[in-house]
N, C-alpha and C. Protein backbone atom coordinates (compact mmCIF):
# COMPACT_ATOMS: atom_id res chain seq x y z
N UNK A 1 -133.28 67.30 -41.28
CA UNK A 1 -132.18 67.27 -42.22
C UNK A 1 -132.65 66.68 -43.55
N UNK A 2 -132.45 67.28 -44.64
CA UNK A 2 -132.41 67.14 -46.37
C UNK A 2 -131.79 65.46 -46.26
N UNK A 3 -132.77 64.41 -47.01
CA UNK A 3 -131.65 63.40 -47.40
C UNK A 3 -131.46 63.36 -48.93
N UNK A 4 -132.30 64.70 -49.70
CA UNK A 4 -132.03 64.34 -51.36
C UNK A 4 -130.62 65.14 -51.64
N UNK A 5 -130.04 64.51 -52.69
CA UNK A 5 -128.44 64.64 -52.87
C UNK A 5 -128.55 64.59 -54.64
N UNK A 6 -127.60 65.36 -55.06
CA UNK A 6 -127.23 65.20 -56.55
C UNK A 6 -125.71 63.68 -55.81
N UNK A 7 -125.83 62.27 -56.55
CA UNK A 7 -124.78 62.10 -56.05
C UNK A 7 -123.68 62.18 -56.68
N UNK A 8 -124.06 62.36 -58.08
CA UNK A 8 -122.83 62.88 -59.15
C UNK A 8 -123.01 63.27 -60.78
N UNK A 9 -122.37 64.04 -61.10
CA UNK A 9 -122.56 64.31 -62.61
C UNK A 9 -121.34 64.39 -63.84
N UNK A 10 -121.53 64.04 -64.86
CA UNK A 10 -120.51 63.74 -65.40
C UNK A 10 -120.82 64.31 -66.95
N UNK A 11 -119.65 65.04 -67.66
CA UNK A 11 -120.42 65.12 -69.08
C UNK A 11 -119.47 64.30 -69.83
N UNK A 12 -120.41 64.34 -71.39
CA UNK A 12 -119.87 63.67 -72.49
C UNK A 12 -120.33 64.40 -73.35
N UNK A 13 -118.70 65.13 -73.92
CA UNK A 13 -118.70 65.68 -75.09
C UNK A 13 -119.36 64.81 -76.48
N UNK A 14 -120.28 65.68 -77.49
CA UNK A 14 -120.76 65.08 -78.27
C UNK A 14 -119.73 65.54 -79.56
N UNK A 15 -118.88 64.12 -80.15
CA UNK A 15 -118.25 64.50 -81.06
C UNK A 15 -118.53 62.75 -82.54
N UNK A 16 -117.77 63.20 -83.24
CA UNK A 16 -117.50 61.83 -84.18
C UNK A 16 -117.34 60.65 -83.64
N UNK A 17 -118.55 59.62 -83.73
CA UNK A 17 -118.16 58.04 -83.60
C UNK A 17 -118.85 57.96 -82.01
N UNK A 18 -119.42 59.13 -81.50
CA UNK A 18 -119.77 58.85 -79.94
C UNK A 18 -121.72 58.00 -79.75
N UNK A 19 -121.21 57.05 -79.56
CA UNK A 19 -122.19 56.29 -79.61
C UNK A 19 -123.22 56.44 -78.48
N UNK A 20 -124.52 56.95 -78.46
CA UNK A 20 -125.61 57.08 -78.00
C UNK A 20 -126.16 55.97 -77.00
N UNK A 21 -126.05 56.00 -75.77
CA UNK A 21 -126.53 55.21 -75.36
C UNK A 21 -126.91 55.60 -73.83
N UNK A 22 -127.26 54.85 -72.72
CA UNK A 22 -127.46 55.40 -71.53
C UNK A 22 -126.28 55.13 -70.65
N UNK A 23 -125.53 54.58 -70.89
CA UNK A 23 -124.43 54.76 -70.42
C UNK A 23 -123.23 54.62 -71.14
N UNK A 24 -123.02 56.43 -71.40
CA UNK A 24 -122.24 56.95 -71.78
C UNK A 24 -120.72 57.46 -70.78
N UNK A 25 -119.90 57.46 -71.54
CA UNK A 25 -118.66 57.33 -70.53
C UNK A 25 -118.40 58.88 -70.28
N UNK A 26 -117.79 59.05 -69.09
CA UNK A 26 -117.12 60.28 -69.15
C UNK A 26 -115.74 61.07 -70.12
N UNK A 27 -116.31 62.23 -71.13
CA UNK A 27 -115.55 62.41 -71.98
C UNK A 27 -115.44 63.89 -71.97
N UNK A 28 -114.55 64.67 -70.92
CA UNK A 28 -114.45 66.18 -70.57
C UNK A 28 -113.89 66.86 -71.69
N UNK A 29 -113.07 66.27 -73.05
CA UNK A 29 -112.28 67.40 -73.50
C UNK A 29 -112.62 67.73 -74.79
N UNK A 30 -112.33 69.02 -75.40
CA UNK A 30 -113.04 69.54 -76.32
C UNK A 30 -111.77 70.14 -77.27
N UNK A 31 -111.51 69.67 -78.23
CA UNK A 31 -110.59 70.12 -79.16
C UNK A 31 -111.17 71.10 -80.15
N UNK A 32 -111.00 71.96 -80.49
CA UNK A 32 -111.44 72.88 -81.45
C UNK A 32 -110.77 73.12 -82.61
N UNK A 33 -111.03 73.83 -83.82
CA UNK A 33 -109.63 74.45 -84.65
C UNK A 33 -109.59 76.18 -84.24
N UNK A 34 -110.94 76.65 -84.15
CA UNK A 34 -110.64 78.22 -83.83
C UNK A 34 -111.98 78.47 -83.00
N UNK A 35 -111.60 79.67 -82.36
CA UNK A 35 -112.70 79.92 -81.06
C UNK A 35 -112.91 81.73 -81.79
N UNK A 36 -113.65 81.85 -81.66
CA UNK A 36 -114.88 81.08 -80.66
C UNK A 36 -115.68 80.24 -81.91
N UNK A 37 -116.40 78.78 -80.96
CA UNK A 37 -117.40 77.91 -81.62
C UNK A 37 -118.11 77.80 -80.62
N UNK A 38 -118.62 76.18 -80.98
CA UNK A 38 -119.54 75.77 -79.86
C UNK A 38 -119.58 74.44 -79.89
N UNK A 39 -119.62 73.81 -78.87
CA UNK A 39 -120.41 72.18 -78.77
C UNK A 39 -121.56 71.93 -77.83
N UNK A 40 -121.79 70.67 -78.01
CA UNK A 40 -123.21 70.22 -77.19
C UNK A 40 -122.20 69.09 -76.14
N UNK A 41 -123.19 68.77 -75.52
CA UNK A 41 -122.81 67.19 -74.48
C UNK A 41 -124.33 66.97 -73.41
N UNK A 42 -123.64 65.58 -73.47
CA UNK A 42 -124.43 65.04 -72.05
C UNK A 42 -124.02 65.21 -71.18
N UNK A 43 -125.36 65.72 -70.06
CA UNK A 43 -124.63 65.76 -68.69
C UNK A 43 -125.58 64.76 -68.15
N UNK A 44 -124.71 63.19 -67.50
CA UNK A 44 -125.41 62.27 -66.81
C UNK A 44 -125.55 62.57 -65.66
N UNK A 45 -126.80 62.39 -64.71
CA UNK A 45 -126.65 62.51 -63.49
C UNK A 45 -127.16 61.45 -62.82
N UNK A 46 -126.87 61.11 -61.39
CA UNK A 46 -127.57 60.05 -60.37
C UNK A 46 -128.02 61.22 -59.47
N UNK A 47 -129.48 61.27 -58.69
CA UNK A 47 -130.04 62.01 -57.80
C UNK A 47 -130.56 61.20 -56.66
N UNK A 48 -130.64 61.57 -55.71
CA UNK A 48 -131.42 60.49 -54.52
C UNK A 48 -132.22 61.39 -54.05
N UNK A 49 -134.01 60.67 -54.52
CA UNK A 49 -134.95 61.72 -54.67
C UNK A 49 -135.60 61.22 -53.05
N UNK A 50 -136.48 62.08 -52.60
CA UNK A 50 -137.75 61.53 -51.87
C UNK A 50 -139.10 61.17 -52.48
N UNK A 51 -139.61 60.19 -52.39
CA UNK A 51 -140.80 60.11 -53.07
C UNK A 51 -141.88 60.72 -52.58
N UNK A 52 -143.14 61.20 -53.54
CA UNK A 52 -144.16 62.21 -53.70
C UNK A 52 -143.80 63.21 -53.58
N UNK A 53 -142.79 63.91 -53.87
CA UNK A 53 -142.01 65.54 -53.99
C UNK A 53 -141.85 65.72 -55.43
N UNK A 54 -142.18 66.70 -55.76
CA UNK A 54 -141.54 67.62 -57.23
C UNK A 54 -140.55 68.32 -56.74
N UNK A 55 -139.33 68.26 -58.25
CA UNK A 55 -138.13 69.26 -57.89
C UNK A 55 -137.99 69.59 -59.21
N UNK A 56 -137.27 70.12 -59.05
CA UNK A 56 -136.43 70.94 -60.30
C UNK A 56 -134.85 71.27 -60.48
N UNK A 57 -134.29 70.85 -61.61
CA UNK A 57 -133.14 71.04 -61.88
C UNK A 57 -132.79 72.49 -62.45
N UNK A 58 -131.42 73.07 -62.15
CA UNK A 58 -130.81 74.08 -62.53
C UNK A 58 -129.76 73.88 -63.63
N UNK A 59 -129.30 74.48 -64.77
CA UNK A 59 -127.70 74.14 -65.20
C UNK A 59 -127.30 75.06 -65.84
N UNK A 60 -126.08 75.30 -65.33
CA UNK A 60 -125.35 76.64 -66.19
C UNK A 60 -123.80 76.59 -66.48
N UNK A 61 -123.20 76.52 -67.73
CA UNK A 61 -122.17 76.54 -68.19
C UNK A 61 -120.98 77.92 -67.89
N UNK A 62 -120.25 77.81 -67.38
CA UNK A 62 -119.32 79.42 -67.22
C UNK A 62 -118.23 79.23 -67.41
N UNK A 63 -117.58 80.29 -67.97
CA UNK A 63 -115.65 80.27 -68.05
C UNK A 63 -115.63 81.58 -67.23
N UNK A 64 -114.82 81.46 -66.43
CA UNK A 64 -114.26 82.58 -65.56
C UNK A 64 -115.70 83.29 -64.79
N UNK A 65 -116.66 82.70 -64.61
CA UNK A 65 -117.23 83.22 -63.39
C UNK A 65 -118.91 83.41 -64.91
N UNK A 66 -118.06 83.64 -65.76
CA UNK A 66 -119.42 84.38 -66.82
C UNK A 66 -120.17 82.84 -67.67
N UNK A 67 -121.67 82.94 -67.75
CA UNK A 67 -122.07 82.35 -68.31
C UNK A 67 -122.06 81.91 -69.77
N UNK A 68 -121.76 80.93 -70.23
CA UNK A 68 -121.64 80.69 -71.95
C UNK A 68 -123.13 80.04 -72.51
N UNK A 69 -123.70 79.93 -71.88
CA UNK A 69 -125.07 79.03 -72.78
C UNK A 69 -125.38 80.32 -73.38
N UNK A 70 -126.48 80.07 -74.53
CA UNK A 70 -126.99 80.67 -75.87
C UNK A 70 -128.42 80.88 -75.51
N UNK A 71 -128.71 81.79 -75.36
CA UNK A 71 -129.98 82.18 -75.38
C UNK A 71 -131.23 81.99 -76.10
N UNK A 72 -132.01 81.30 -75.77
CA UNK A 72 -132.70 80.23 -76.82
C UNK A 72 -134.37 80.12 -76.95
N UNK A 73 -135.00 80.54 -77.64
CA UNK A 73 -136.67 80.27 -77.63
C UNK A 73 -136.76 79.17 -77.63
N UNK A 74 -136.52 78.11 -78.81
CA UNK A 74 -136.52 77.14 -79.01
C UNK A 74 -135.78 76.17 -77.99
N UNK A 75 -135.91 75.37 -77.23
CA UNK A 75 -135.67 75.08 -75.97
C UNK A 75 -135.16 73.35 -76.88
N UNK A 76 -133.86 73.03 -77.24
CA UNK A 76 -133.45 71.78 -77.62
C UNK A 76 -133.17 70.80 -76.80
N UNK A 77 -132.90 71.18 -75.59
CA UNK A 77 -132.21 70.32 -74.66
C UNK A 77 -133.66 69.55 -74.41
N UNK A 78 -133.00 68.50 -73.71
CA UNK A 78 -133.82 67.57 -73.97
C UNK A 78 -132.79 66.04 -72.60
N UNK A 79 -134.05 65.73 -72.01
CA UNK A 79 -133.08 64.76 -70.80
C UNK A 79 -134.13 63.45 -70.67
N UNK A 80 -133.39 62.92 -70.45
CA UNK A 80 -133.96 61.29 -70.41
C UNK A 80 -133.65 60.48 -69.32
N UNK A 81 -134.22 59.42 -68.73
CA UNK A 81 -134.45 58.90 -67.31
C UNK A 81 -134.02 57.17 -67.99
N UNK A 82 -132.38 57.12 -67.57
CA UNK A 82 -132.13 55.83 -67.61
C UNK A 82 -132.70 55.20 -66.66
N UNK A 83 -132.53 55.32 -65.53
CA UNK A 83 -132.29 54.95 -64.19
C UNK A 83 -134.03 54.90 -63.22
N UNK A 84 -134.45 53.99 -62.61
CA UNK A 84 -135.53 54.93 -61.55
C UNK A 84 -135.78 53.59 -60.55
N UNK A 85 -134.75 53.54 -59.69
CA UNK A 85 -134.67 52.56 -58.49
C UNK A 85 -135.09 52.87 -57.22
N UNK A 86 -136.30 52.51 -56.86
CA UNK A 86 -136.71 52.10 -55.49
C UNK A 86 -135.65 51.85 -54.30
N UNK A 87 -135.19 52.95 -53.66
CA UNK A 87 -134.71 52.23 -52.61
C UNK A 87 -135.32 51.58 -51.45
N UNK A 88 -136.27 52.75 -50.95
CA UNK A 88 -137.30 52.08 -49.77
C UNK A 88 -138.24 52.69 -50.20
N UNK A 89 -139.49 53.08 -49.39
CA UNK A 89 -140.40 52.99 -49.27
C UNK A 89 -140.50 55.10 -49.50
N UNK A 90 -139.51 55.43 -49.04
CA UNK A 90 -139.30 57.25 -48.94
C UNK A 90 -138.73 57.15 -49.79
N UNK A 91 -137.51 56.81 -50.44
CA UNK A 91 -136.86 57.00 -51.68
C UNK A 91 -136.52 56.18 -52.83
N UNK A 92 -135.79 57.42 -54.21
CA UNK A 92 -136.00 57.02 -55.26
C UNK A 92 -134.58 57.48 -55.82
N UNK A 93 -133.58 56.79 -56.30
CA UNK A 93 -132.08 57.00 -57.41
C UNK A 93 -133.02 57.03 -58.78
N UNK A 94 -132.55 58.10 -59.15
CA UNK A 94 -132.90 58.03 -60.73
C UNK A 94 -131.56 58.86 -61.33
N UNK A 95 -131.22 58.49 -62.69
CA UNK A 95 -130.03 58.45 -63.19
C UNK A 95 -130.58 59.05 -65.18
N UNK A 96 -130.04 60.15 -65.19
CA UNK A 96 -130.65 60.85 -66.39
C UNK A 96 -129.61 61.19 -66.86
N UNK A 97 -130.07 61.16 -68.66
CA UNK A 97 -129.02 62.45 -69.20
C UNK A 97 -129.29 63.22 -70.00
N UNK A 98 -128.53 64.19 -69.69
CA UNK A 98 -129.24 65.70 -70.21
C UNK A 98 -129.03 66.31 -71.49
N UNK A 99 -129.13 66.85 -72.67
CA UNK A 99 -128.67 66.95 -73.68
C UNK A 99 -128.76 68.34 -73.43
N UNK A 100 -127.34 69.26 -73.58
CA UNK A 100 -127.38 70.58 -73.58
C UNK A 100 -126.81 70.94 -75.11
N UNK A 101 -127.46 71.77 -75.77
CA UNK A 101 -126.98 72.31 -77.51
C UNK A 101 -126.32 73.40 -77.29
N UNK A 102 -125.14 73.75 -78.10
CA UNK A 102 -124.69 74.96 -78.54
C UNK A 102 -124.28 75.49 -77.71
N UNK A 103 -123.19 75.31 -76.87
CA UNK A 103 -122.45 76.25 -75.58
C UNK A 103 -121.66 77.18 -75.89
N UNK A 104 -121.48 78.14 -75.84
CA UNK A 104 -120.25 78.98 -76.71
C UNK A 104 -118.93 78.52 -75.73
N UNK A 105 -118.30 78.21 -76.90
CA UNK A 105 -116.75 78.27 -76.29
C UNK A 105 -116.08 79.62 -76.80
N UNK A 106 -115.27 80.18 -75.93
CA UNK A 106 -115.05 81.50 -76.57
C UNK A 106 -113.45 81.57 -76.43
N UNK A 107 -112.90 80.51 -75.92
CA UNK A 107 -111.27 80.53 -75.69
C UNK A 107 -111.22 79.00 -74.90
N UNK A 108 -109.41 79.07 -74.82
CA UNK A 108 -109.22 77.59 -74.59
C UNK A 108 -109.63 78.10 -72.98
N UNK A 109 -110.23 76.89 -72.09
CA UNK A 109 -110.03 76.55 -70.98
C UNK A 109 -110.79 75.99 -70.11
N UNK A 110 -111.07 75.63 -68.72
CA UNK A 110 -111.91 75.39 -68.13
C UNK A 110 -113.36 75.79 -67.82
N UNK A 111 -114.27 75.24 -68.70
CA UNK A 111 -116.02 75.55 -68.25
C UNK A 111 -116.23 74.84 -67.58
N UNK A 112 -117.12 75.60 -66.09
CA UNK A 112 -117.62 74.93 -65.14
C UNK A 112 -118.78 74.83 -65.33
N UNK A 113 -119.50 73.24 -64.88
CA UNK A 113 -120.77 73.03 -65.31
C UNK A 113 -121.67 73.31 -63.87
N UNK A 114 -122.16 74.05 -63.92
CA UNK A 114 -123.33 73.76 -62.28
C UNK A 114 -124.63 73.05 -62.10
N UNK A 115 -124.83 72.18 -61.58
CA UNK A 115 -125.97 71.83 -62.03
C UNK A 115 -126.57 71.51 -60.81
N UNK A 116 -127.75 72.52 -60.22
CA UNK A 116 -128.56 72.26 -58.89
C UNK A 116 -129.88 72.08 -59.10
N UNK A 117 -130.65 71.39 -57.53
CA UNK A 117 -131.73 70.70 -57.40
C UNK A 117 -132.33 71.47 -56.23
N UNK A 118 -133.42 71.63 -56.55
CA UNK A 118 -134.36 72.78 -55.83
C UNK A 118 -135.39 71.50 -55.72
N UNK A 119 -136.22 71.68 -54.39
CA UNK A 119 -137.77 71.43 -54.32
C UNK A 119 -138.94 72.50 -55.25
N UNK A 120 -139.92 71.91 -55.41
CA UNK A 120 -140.79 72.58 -56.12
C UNK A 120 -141.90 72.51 -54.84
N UNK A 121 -142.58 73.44 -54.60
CA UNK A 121 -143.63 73.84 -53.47
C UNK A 121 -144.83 74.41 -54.16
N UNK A 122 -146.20 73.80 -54.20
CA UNK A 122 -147.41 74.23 -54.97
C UNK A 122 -147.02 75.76 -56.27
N UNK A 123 -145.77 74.94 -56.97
CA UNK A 123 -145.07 75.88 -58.30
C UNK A 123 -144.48 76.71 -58.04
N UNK A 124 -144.32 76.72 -56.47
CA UNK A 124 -143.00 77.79 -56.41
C UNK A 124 -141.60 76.99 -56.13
N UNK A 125 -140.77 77.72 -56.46
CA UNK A 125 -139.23 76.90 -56.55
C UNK A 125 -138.77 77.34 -55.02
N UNK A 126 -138.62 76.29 -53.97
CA UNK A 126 -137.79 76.56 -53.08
C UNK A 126 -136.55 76.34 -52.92
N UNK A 127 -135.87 76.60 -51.39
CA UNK A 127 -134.76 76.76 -51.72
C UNK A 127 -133.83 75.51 -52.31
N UNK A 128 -132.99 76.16 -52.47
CA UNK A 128 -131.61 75.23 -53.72
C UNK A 128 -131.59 74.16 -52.39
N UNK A 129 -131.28 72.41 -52.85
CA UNK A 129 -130.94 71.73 -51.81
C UNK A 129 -129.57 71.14 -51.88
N UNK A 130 -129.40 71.10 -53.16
CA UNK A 130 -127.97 70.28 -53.48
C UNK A 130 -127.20 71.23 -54.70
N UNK A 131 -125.97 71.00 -54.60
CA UNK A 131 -125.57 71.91 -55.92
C UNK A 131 -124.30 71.05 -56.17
N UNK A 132 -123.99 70.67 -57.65
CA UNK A 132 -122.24 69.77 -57.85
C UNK A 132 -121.92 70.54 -59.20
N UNK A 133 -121.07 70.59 -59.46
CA UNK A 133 -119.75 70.82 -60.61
C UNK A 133 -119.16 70.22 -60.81
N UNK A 134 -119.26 70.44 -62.20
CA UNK A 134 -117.97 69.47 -62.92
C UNK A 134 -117.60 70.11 -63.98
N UNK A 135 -116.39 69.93 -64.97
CA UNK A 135 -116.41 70.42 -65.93
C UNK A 135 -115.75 69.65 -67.31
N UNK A 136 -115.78 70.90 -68.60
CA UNK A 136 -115.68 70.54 -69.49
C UNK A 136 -114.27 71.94 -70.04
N UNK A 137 -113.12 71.37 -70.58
CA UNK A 137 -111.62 71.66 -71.00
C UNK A 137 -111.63 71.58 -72.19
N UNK A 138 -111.16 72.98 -72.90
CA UNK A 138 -111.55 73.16 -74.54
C UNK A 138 -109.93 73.54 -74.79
N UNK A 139 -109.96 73.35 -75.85
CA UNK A 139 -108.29 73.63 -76.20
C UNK A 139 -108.00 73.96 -77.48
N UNK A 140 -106.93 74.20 -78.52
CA UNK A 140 -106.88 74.16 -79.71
C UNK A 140 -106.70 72.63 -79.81
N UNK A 141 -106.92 72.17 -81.34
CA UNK A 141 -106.43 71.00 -81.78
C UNK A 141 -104.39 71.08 -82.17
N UNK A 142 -104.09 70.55 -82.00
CA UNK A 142 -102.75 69.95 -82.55
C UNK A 142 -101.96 70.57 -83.97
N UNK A 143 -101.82 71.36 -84.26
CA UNK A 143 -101.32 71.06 -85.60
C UNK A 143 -100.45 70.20 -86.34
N UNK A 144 -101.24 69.65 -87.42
CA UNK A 144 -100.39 68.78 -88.32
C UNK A 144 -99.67 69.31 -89.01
């Protein structure tokens, strides 16, 4: 039996006044004035690794089943390792966050975030071990 686990993920919309740090709060909602646009966010995660294993992360943004990320040469995202605690002697919690750029929002509503963890096997990707969702809720802004 698998004991590595995503044990949770959380995003934070990147907007005005959101202060940078490693622990960033959970902030799901996304006000817009007209769609389609786009925003970025962090997606924090905690993982419970095995030690001396390579893995690999998955992530994909969708509204209604279809993917919204932007197709990209230039590869911006960019993730960072708050976290990297020893539990025993086999395992390792490490706690990251992920910077994803430019998601298309294309209407108000629920984007589901997926974000899975595969083993890596002498560079081949095996199978998926863990998979969690969460998401991010876009809306119009208010009128004044």
């Amino acid at each position: 039996m698998r004991t590595e686990k995503i044990v949770t993920i959380y995003p934070t919309i990147i907007k005005a006044g959101l202060a940078i740090n490693h622990f960033m709060p959970p902030d799901p909602l996304v006000f817009v004035k007209e769609y389609p646009t786009s925003c970025s966010f962090y997606l924090t995660s905690l993982i419970y690794f095995e030690n001396g294993k390579k893995y690999t992360t998955e992530l994909d943004v969708s509204l209604n089943g279809e993917s919204v990320l932007q197709d990209s040469d230039n590869d911006d995202n960019s993730m960072e390792t708050f976290m990297f605690s020893h539990i025993n002697e086999s395992s390792i919690l490490v706690g990251s966050s992920l910077f994803i750029k430019n998601v298309n929002l294309i209407e108000s509503g629920i984007y589901d975030i997926t974000f899975k963890l595969y083993e890596e096997v002498e560079g081949i990707l095996g199978d998926m071990i863990d998979e969690k969702t969460c998401a991010i809720i876009s809306t119009l802004q208010a009128r004044s």
